[in-house]
Protein backbone atom coordinates (compact mmCIF):
# COMPACT_ATOMS: atom_id res chain seq x y z
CA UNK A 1 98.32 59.98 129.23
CA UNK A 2 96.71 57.56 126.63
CA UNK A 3 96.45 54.25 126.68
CA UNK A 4 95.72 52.01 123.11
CA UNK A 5 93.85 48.93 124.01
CA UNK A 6 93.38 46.81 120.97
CA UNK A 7 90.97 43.82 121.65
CA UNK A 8 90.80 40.91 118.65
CA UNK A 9 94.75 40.11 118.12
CA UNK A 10 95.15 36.59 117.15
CA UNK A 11 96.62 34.83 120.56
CA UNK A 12 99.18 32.88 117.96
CA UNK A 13 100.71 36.36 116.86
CA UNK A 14 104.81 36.74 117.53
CA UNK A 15 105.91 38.88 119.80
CA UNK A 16 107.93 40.53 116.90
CA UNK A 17 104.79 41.38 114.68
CA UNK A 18 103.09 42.86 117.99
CA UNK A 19 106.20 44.76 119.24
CA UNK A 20 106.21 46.50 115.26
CA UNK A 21 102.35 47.04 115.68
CA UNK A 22 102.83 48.48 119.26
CA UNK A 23 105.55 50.93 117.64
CA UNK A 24 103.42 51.89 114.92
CA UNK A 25 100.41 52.57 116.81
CA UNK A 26 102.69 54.93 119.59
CA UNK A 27 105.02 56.82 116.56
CA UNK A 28 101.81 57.28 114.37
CA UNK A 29 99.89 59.18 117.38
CA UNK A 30 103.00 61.20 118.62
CA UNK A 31 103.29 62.84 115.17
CA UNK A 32 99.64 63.94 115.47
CA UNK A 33 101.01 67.74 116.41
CA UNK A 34 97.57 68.97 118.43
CA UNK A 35 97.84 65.61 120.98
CA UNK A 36 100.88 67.29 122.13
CA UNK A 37 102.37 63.79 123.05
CA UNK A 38 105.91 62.05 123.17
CA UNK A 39 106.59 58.27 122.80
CA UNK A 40 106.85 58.14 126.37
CA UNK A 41 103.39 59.25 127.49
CA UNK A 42 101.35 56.94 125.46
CA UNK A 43 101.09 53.28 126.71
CA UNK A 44 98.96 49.99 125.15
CA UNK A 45 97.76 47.05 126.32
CA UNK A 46 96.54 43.92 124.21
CA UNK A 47 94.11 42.19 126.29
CA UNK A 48 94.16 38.04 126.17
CA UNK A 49 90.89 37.62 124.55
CA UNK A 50 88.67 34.96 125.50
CA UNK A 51 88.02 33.56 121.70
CA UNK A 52 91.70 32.31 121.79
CA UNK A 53 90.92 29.92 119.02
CA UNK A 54 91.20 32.50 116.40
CA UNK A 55 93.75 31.98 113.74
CA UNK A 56 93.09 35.49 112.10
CA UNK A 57 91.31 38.50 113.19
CA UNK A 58 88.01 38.74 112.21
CA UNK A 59 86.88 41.98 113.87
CA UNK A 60 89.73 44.32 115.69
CA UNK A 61 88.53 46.76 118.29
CA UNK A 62 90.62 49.96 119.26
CA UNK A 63 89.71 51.95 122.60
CA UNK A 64 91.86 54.92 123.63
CA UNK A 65 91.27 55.73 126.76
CA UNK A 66 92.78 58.47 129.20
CA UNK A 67 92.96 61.27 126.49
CA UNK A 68 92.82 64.31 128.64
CA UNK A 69 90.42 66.21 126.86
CA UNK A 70 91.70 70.16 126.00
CA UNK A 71 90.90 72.59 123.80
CA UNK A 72 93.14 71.74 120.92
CA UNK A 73 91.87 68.13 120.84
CA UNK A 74 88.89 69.01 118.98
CA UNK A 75 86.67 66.51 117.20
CA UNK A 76 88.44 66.56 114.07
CA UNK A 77 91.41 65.50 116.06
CA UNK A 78 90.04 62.69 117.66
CA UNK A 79 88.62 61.77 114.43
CA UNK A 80 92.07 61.77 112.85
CA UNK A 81 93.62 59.94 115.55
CA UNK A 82 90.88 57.08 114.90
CA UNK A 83 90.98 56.82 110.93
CA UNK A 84 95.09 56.74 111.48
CA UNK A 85 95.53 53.94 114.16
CA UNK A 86 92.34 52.04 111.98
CA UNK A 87 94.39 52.35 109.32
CA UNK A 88 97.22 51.63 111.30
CA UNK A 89 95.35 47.56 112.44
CA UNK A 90 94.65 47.43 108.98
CA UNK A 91 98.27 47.73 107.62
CA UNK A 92 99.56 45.59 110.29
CA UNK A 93 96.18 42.92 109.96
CA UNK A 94 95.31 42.73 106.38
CA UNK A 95 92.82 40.08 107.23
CA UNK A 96 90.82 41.92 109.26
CA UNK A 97 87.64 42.40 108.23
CA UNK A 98 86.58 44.78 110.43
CA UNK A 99 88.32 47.29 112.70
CA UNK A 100 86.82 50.13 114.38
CA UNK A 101 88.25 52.69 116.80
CA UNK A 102 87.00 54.51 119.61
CA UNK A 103 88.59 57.73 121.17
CA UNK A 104 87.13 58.40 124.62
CA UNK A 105 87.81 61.57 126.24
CA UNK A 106 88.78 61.94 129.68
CA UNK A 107 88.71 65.14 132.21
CA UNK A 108 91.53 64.72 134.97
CA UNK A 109 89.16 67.16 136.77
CA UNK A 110 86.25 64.31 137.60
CA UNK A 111 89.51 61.94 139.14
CA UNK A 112 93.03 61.50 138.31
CA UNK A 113 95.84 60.62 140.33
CA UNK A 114 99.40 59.56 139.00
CA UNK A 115 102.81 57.63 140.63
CA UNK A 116 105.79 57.51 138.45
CA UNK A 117 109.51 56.04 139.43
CA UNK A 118 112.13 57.30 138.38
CA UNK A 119 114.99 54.95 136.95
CA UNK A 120 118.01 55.12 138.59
């Protein structure tokens, strides 16, 4: 399952304007029909970064790792998914002046292992 970790977020941001970002970034990847993904199986993390003292983002930085990589994710997939959560930073971080993204595929073959709990 994918994870979205977005490095540059301002450490000053509100937990509300990261909680919409986070929900944008999850509901704009699910509706990408060849990821074959629900709401549920993607995850993100916003690393503390070590220039705290930023007011405004600068320079955003998107990695998606843990993609499995399969047949229908081809490259203009992964391409798609990267120009939509870029776009996705910029909507949310109009200041921004620049934001890349990088999709890197992953093969559960070469080492995967997985624990879930289940709620009761």
């Amino acid at each position: 399952m994918p994870i979205i970790i977005v490095y540059g977020i301002p450490s000053n941001t509100t937990g509300n304007r990261i909680e919409r970002f986070s929900d944008s970034l999850i509901k704009l990847t699910c509706r990408i029909p060849e990821l074959n993904l629900t709401e549920d199986q993607v995850s993100y993390l916003f690393p503390r970064d070590m220039m705290d003292w930023v007011e405004s983002p600068d320079e955003i930085f998107i990695f998606v790792e843990g993609l499995f990589d399969k047949p229908e994710r081809t490259e203009d997939v992964r391409k798609k998914l990267a120009q939509t959560l870029v776009d996705c930073a910029i909507g949310h971080f109009r200041q921004a002046k620049l934001v890349e993204c990088f999709i890197k595929p992953f093969d559960p073959r070469l080492g995967f292992a997985c624990s879930t709990k289940t709620k009761k």
